[in-house]
PDB file of N, CA and C in Angstrom:
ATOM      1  N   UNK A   1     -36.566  21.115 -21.587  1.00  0.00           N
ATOM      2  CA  UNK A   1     -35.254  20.877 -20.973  1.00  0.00           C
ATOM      3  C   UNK A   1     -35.422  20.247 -19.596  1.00  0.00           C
ATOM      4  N   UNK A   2     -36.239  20.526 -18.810  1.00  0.00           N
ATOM      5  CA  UNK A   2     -36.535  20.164 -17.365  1.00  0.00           C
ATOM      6  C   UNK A   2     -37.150  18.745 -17.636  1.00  0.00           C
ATOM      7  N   UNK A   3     -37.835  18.289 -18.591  1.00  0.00           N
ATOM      8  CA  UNK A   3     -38.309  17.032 -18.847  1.00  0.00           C
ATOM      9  C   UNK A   3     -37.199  15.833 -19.362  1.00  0.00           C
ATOM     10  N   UNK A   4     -36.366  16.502 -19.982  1.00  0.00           N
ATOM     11  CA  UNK A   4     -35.059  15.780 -20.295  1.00  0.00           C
ATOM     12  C   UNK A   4     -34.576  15.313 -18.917  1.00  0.00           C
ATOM     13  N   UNK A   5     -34.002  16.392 -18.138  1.00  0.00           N
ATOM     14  CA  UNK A   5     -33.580  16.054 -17.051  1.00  0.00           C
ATOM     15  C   UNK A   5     -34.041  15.487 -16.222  1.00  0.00           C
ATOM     16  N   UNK A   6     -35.454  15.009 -15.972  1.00  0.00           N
ATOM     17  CA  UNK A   6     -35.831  14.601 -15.094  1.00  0.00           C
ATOM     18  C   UNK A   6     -36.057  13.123 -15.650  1.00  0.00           C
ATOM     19  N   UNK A   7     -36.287  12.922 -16.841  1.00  0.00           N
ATOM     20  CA  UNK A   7     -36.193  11.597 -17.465  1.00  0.00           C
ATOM     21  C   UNK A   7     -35.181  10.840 -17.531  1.00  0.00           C
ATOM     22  N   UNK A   8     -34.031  11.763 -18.159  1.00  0.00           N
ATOM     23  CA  UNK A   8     -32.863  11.616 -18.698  1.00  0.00           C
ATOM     24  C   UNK A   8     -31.508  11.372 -18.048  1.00  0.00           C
ATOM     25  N   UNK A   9     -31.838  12.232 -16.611  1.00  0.00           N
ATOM     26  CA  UNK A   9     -31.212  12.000 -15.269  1.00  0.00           C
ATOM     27  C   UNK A   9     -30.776  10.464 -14.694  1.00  0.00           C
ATOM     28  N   UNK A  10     -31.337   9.163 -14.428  1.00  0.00           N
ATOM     29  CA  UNK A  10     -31.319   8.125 -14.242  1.00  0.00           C
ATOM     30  C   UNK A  10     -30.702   7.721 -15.075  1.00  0.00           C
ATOM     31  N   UNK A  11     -30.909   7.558 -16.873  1.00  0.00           N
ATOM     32  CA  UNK A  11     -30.274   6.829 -17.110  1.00  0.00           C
ATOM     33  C   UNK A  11     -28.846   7.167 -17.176  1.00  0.00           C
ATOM     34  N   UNK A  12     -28.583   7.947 -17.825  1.00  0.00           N
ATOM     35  CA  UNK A  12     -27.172   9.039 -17.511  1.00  0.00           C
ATOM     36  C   UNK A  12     -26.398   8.695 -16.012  1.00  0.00           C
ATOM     37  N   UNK A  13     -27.160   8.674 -14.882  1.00  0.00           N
ATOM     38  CA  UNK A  13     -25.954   7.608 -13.464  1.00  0.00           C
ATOM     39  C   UNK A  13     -26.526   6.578 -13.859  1.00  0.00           C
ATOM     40  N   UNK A  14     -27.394   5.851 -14.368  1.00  0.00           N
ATOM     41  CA  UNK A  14     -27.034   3.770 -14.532  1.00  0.00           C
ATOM     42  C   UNK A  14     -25.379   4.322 -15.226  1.00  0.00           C
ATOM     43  N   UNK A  15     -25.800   4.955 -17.033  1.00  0.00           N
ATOM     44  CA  UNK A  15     -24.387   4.370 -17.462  1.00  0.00           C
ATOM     45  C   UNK A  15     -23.513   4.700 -17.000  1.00  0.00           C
ATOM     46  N   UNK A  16     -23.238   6.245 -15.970  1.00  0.00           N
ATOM     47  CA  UNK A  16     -21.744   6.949 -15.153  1.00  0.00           C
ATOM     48  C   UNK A  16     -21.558   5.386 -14.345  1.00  0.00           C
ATOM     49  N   UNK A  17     -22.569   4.961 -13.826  1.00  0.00           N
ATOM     50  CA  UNK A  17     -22.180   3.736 -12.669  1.00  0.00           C
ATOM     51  C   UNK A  17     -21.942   2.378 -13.233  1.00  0.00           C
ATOM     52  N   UNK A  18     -22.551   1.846 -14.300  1.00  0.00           N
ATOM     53  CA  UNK A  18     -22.106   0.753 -15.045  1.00  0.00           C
ATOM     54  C   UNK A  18     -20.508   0.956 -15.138  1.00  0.00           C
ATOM     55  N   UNK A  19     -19.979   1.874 -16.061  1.00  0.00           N
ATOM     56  CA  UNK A  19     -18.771   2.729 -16.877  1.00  0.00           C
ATOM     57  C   UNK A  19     -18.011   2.435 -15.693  1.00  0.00           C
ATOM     58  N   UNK A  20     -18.218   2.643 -14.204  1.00  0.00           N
ATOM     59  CA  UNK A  20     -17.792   2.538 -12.901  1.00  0.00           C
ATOM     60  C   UNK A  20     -17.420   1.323 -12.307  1.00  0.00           C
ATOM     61  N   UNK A  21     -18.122   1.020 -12.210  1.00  0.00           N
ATOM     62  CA  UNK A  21     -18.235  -0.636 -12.186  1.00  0.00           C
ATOM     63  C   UNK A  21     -16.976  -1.484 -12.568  1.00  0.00           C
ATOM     64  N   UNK A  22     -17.495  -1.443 -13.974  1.00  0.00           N
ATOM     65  CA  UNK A  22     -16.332  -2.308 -15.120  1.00  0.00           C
ATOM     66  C   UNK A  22     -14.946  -1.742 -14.955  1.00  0.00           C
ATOM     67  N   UNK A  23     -14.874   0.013 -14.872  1.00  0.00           N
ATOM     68  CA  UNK A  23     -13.931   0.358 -14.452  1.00  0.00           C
ATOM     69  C   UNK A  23     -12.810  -0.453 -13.316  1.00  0.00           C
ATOM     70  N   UNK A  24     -13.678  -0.530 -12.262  1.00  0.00           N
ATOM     71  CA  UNK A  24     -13.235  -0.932 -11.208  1.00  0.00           C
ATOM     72  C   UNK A  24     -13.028  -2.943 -10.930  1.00  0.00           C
ATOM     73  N   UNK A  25     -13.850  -3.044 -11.733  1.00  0.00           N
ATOM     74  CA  UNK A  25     -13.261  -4.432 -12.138  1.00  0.00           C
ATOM     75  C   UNK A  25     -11.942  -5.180 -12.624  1.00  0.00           C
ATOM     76  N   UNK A  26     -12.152  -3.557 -13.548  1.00  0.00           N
ATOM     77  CA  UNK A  26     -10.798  -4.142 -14.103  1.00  0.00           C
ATOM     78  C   UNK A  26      -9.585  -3.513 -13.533  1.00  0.00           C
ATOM     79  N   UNK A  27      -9.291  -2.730 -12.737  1.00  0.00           N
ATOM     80  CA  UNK A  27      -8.764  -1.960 -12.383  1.00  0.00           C
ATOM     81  C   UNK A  27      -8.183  -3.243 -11.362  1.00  0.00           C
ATOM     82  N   UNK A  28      -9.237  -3.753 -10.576  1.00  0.00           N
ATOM     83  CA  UNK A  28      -9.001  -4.556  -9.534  1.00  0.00           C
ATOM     84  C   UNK A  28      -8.289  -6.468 -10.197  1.00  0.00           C
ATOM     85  N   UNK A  29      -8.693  -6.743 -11.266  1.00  0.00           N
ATOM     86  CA  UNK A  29      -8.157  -7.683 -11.983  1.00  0.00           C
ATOM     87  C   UNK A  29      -6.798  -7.480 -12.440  1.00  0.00           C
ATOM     88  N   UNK A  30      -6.562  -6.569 -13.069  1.00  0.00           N
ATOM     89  CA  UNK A  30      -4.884  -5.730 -12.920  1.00  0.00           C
ATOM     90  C   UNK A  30      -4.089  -6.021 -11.821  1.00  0.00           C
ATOM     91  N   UNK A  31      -4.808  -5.353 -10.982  1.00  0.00           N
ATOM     92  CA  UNK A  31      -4.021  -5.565  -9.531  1.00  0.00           C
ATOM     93  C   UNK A  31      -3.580  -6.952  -8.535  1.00  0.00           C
ATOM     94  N   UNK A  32      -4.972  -7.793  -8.980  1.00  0.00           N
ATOM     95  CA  UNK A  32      -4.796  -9.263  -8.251  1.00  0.00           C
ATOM     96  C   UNK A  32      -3.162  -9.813  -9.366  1.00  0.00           C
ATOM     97  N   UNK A  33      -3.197  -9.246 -10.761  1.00  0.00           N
ATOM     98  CA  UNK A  33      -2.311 -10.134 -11.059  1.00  0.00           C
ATOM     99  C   UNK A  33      -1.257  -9.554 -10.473  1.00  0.00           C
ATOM    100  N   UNK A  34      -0.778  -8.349 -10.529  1.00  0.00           N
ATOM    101  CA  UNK A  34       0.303  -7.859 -10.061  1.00  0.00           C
ATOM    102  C   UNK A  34       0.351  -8.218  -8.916  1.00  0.00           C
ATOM    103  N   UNK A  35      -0.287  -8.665  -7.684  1.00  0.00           N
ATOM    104  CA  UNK A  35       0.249  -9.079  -6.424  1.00  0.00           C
ATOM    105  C   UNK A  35       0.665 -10.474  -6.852  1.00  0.00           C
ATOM    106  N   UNK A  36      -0.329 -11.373  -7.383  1.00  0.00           N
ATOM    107  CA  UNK A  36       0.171 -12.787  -7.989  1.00  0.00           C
ATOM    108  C   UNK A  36       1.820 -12.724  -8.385  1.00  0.00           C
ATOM    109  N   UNK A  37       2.011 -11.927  -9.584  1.00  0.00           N
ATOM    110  CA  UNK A  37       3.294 -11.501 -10.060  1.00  0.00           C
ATOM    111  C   UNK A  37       4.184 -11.554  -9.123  1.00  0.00           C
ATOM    112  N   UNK A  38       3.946 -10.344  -7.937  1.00  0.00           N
ATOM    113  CA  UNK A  38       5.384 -10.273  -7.378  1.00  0.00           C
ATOM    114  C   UNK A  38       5.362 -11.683  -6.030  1.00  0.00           C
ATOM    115  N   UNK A  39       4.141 -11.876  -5.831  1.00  0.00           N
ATOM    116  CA  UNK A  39       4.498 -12.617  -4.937  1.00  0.00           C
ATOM    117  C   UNK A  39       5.390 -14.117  -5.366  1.00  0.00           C
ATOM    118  N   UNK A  40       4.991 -14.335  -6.825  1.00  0.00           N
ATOM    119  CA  UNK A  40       5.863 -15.610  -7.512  1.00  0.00           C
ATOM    120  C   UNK A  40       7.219 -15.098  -7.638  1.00  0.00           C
ATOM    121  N   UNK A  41       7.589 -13.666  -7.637  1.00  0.00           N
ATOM    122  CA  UNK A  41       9.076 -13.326  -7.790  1.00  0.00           C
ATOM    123  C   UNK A  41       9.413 -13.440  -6.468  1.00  0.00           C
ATOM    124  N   UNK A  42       8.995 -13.265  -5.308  1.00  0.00           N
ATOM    125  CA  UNK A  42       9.546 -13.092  -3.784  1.00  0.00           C
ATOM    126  C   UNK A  42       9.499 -14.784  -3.946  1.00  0.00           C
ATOM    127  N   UNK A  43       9.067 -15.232  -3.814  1.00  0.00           N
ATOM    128  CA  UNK A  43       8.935 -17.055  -3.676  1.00  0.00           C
ATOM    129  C   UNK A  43      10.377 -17.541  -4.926  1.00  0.00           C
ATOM    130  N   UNK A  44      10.422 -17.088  -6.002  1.00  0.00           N
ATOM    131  CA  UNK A  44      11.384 -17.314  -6.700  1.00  0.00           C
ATOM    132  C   UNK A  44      12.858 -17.210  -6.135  1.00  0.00           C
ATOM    133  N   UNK A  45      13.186 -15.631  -6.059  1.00  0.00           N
ATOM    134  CA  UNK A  45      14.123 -15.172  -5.127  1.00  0.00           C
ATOM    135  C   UNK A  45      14.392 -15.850  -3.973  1.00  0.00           C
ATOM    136  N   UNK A  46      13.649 -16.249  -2.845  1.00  0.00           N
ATOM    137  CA  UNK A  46      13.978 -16.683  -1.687  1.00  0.00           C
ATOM    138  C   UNK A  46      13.036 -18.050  -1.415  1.00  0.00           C
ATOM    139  N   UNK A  47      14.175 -19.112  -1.967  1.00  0.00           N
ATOM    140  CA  UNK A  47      13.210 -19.924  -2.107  1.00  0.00           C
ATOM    141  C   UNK A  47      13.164 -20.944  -0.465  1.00  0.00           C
ATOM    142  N   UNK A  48      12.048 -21.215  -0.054  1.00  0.00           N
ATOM    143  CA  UNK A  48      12.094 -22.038   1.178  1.00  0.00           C
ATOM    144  C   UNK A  48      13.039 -21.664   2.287  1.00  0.00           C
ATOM    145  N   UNK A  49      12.524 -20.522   2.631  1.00  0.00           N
ATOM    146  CA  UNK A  49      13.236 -19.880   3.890  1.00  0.00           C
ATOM    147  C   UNK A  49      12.643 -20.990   5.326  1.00  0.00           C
TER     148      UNK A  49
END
């Protein structure tokens, strides 16, 4: 059991941190569109102030 863990340990945080990663990729790709989004609705709404 202690040999597991000490082997087994590393790869187990690569994949928690890969899993993390991509998480946050996409999490953050979501978000760029939604600012994109509203900012084309504020520009829509009020156009050439």
């Amino acid at each position: 059991m202690t040999a597991f863990l000490n082997y087994g340990f590393p790869f187990v945080a690569l994949a928690l941190g890969g899993c993390g990663v991509y998480a946050a990729h996409l999490m953050s790709r979501r978000f760029d569109r939604q600012m994109e989004r509203s900012a084309a609705e504020r520009k829509h709404r009020h156009p050439a102030e």
